[in-house]
Protein backbone atom coordinates (compact mmCIF):
# COMPACT_ATOMS: atom_id res chain seq x y z
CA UNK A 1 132.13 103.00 102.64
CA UNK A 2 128.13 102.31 103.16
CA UNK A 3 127.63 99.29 105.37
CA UNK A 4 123.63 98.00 104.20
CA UNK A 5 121.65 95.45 105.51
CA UNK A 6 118.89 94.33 103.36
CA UNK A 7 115.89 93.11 105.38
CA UNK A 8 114.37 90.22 103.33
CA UNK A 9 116.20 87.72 102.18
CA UNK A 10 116.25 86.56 98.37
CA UNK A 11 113.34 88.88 97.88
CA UNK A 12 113.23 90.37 94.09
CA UNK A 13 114.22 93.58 95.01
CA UNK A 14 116.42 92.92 97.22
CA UNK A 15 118.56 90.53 95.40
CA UNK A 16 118.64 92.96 91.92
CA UNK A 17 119.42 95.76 94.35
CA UNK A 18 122.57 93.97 96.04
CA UNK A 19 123.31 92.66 92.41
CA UNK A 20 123.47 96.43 91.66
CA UNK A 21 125.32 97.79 94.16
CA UNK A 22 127.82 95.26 93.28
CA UNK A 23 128.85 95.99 90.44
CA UNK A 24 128.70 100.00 91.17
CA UNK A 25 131.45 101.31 89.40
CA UNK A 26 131.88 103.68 92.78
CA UNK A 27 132.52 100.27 94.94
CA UNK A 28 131.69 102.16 98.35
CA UNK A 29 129.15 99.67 99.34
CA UNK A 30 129.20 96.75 101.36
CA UNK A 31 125.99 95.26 101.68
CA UNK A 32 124.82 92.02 103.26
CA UNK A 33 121.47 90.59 104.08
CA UNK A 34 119.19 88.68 106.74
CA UNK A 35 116.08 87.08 106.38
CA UNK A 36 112.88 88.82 107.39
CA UNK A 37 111.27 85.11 107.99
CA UNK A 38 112.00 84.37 111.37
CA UNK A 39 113.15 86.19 114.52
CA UNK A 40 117.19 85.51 113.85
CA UNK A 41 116.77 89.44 113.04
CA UNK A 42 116.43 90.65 116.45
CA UNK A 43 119.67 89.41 117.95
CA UNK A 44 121.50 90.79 115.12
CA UNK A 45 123.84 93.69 115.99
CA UNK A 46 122.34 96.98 113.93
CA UNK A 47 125.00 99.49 114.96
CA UNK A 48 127.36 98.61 112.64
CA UNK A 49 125.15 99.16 109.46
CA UNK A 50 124.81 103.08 108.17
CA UNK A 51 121.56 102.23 105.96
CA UNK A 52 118.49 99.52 106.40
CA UNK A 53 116.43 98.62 103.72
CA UNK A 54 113.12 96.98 104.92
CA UNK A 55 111.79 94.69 102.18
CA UNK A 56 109.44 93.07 104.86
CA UNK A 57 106.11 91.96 103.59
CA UNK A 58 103.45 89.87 101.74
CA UNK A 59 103.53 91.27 98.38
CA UNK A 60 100.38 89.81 97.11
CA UNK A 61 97.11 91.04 97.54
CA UNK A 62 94.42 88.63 99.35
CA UNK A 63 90.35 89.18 99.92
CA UNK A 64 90.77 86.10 102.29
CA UNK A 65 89.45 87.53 105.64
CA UNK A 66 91.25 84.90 107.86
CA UNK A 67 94.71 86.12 106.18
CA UNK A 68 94.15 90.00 107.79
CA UNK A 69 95.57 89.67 111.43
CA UNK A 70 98.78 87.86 109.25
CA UNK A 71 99.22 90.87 106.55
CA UNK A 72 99.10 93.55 109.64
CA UNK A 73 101.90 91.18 111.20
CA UNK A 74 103.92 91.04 108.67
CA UNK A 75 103.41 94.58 106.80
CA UNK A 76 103.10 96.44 109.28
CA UNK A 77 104.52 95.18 112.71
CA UNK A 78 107.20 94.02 111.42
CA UNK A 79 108.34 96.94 109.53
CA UNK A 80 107.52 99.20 112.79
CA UNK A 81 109.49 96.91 115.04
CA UNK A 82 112.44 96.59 113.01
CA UNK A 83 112.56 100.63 111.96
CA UNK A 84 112.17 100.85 116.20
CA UNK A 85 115.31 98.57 116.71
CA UNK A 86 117.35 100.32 113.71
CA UNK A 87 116.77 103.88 115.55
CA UNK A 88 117.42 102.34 118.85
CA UNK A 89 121.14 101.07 117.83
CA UNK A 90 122.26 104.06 115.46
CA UNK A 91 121.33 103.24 112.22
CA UNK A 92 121.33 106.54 110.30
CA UNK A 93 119.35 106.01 107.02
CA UNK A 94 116.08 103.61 106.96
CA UNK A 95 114.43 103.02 103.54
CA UNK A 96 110.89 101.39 103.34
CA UNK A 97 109.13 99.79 100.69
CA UNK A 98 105.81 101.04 100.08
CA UNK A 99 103.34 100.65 97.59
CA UNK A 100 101.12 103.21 94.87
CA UNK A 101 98.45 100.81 96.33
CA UNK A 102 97.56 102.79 99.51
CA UNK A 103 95.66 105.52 97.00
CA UNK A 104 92.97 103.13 96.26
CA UNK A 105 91.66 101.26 93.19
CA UNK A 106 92.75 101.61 89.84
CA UNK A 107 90.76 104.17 87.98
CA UNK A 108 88.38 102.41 85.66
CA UNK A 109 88.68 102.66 82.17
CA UNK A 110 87.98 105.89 80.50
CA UNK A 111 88.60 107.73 84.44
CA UNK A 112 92.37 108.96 84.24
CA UNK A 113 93.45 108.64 87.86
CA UNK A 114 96.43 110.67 88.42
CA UNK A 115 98.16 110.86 91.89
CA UNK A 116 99.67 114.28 93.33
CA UNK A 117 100.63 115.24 96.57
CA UNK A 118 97.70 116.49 97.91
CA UNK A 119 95.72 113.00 96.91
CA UNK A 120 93.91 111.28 99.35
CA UNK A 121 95.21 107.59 100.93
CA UNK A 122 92.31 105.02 100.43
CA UNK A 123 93.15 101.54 100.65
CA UNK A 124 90.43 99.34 99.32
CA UNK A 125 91.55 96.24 101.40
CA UNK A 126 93.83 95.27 104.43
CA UNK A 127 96.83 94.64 102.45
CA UNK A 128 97.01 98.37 101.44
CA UNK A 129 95.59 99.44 104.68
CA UNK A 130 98.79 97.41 106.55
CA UNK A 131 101.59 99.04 103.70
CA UNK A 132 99.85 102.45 104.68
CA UNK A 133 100.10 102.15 108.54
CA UNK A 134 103.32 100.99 108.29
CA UNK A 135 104.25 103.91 105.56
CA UNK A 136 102.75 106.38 107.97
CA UNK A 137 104.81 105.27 111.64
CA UNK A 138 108.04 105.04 110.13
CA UNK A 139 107.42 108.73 108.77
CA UNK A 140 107.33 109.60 112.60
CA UNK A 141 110.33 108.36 113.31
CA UNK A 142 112.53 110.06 111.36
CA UNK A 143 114.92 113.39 112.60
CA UNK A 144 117.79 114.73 111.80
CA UNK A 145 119.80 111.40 113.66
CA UNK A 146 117.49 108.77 111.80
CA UNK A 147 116.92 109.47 108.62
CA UNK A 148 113.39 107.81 106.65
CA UNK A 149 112.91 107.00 103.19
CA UNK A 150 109.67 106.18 102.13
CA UNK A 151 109.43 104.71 98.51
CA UNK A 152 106.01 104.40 97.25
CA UNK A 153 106.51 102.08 94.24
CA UNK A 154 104.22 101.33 90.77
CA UNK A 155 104.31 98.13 89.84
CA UNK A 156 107.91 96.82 89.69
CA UNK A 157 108.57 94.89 86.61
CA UNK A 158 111.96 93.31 85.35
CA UNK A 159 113.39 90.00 84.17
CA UNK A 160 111.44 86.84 85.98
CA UNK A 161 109.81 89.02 88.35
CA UNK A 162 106.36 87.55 89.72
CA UNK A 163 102.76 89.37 89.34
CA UNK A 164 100.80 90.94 86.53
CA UNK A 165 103.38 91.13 84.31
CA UNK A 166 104.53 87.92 83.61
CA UNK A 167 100.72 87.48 82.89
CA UNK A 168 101.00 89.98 80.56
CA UNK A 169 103.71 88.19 78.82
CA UNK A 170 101.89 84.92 78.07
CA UNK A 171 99.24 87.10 76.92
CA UNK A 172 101.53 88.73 74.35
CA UNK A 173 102.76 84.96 73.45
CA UNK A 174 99.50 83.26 73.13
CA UNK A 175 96.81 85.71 71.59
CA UNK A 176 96.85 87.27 68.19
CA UNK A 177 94.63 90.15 68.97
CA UNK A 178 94.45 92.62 71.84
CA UNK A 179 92.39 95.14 72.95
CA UNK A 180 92.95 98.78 71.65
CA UNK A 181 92.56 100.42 74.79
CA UNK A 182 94.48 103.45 75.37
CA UNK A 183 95.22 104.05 79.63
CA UNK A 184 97.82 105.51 81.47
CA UNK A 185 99.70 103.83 84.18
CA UNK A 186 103.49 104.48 86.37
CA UNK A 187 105.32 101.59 86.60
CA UNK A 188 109.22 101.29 87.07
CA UNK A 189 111.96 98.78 85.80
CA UNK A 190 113.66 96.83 88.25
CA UNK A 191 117.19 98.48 87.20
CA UNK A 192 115.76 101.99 87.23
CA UNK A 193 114.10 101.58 90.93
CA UNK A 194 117.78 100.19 92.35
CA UNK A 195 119.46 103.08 90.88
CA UNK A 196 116.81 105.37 92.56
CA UNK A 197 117.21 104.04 96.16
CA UNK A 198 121.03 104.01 95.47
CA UNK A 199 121.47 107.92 94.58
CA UNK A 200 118.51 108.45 97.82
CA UNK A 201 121.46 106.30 99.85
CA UNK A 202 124.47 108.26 98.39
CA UNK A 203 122.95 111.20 99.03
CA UNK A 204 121.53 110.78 102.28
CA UNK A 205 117.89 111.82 101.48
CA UNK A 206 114.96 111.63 103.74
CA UNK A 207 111.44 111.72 102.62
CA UNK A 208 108.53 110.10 100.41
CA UNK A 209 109.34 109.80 96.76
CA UNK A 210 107.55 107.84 94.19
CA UNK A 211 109.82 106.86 91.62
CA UNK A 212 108.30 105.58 87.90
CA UNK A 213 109.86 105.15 84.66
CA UNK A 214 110.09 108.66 82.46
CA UNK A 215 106.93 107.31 80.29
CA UNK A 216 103.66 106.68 81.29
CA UNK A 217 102.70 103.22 79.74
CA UNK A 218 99.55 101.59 78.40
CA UNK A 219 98.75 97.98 78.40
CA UNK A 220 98.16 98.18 75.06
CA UNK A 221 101.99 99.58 74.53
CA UNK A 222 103.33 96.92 76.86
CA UNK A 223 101.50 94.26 74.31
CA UNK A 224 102.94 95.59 71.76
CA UNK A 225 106.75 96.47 72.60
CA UNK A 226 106.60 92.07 73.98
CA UNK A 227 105.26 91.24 70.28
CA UNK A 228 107.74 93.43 68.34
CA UNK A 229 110.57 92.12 70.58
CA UNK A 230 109.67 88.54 69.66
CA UNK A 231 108.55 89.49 66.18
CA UNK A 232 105.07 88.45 66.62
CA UNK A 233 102.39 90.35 64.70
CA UNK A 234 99.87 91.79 66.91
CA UNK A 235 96.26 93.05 65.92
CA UNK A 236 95.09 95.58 67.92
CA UNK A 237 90.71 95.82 68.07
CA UNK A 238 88.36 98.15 69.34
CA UNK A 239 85.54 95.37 68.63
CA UNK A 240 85.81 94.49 72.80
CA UNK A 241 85.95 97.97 73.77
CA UNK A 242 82.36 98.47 74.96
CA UNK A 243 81.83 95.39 76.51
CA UNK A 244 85.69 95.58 78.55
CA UNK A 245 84.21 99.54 79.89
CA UNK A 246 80.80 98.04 80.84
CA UNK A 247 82.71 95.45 82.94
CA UNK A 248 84.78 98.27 84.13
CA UNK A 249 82.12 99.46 86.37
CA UNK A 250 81.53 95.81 88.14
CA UNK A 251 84.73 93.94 87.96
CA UNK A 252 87.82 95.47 89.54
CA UNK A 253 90.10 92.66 87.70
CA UNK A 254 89.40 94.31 84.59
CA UNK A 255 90.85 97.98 85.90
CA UNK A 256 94.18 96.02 86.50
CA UNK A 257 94.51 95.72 83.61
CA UNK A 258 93.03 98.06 81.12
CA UNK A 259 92.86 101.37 84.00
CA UNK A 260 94.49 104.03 84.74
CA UNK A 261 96.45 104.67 87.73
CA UNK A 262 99.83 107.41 87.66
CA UNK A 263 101.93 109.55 89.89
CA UNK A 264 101.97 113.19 88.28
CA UNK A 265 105.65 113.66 87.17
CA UNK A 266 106.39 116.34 89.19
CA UNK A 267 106.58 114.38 92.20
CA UNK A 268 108.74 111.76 90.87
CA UNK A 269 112.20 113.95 90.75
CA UNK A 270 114.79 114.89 87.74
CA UNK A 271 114.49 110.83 86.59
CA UNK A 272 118.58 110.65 86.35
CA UNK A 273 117.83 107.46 88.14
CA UNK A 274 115.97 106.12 84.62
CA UNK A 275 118.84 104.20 83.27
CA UNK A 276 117.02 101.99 81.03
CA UNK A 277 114.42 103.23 78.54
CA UNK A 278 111.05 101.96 78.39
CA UNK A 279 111.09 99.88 75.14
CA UNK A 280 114.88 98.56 76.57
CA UNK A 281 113.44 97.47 79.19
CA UNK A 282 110.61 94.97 77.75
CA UNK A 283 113.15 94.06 74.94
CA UNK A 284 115.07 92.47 78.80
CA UNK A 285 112.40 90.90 79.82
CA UNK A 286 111.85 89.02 77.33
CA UNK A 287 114.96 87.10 77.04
C-alpha cells in the first residue's frame, strides 16, 4: 500500500489524479490531500506518507511586474520548503510539477522548435524563471533515501480544464473557417499524464521526464478533430497565412497558438502510459 499526499488542494491535476488512483484496478493506493493555500501544511505529520506530489503554484502566466516577488513565493519557495520538510521526515518519493515553459518561447511559425536533452533552459519571464529554480533545487535533493521526480509537462488538456484550450474550443464552435497552418506541438491528456506519474510512483523512479501524448498535434488538427466531434463543417484557408507569419515575428500571442514547440520523442519513454488516443481524447472533451 502507497500512502500519497497531494499538495494542492482541488487543483486540476490533482483531483483527476486522485480520481485515478481510485479507481486503479491494483487498489494499493491510499491517497489524501492538503491545501497548498495556507500554512495548515507545515504542522502536518509527513512521515507517514511514502510519496508527495507538489502541485504548488500559480499556473498562469503574468507580465504584471508587481506580481514577481508573489510567483517566486509561491513557485518556487514553496515547492523548496515543502520538498525540504518531506526529506526531513522520511518521505521516500517526491514528484514535482514542472512546466515545457522553462525552454523559452514558442518557436514562431515556420521555426520548428524541438526540445532534446541537451537544449538550453530560457525562461522568457518570471513565471518560468520561478518553475525553473524550483525544478532545479529539488533536483539537488534527491539520493538514494529521497527519491525526485521532476515532470516537465506540455500543455495539459482534458475535460473542463482552464487555459488555451478551452479557447480553442469556442473557437472551433463559433468560426467557420480556420487557418491552414501546419505546426508541431507536445501536449498530453489529462488521463494519459495521471497514468504516467502513477507507473513513475509504482515503480519508484527518480529523474526528469517529459511526458506528451504519442502524436505531435497541430492547432489546425485540434480544430478540426472539435468540429468533426460536433459535426460542424470546418473550412480550412491559407488566405491569412502571410499576414498570421508576419505577426509571428512581433506578437508572441500569435506563436501560442499557431508555433511550434515539442519534446523529441526519445526523451519521453516507451508511452505505455498513453491510454487514450489523440482523437479519443478531444472526442472527451467535448462532451
Amino acid at each position: 500500500m502507497k500512502n500519497i499526499l497531494v499538495f494542492g488542494k482541488d487543483s486540476y491535476i490533482g483531483t483527476n489524479f486522485e480520481k485515478w488512483l481510485n479507481k486503479s484496478k491494483e487498489g494499493n493506493y491510499n491517497i489524501s490531500s492538503i491545501s497548498s493555500k495556507d500554512d495548515e501544511w507545515r504542522k502536518a505529520d509527513f512521515s507517514k506518507y511514502d510519496v508527495i506530489f507538489c502541485l504548488a503554484g500559480i499556473a498562469h502566466v503574468s507580465a504584471n511586474k508587481k506580481l514577481e516577488d508573489l510567483y517566486y513565493k509561491v513557485n518556487r519557495d514553496l515547492p523548496i520548503e515543502v520538498a525540504k520538510k518531506a526529506k526531513a521526515e522520511g518521505v521516500k518519493q517526491f514528484i514535482f510539477m514542472s512546466s515545457m515553459i522553462i525552454y523559452g518561447a514558442d518557436g514562431k511559425i515556420g521555426q520548428f522548435k524541438i526540445i532534446k536533452e541537451d537544449t538550453s533552459k530560457v525562461p522568457i519571464d518570471f513565471y518560468g524563471r520561478s518553475k525553473l529554480e524550483a525544478d532545479e533545487a529539488i533536483q539537488k535533493l534527491s539520493d538514494e533515501k529521497f527519491k525526485t521526480i521532476i515532470i516537465r509537462a506540455p500543455m495539459v488538456y482534458g475535460p473542463n480544464c482552464k487555459g488555451n484550450f478551452p479557447k480553442l474550443k469556442k473557437i472551433a464552435k463559433i468560426l467557420p473557417i480556420f487557418p491552414d497552418i501546419e505546426n508541431n506541438r507536445s501536449m498530453i491528456y489529462i488521463d494519459n499524464l495521471v497514468e504516467c506519474i502513477k507507473q513513475n510512483i509504482d515503480n519508484e523512479n527518480s529523474g526528469v521526464i517529459y511526458p506528451q501524448n504519442k502524436e505531435y498535434v497541430s492547432t489546425k488538427s485540434i480544430i478540426e478533430a472539435m468540429a468533426k466531434a460536433m459535426n460542424k463543417k470546418m473550412h480550412f484557408v491559407k488566405i491569412f497565412n502571410p499576414i498570421l507569419k508576419l505577426l509571428s515575428k512581433k506578437i508572441n500571442y500569435i506563436n501560442k497558438i499557431f508555433g511550434n514547440k515539442a519534446y523529441d520523442k526519445s526523451l519521453s519513454g516507451d508511452f505505455s502510459y498513453c491510454v487514450v488516443d489523440f482523437e479519443t481524447s478531444i472526442i472527451e472533451c467535448m462532451k
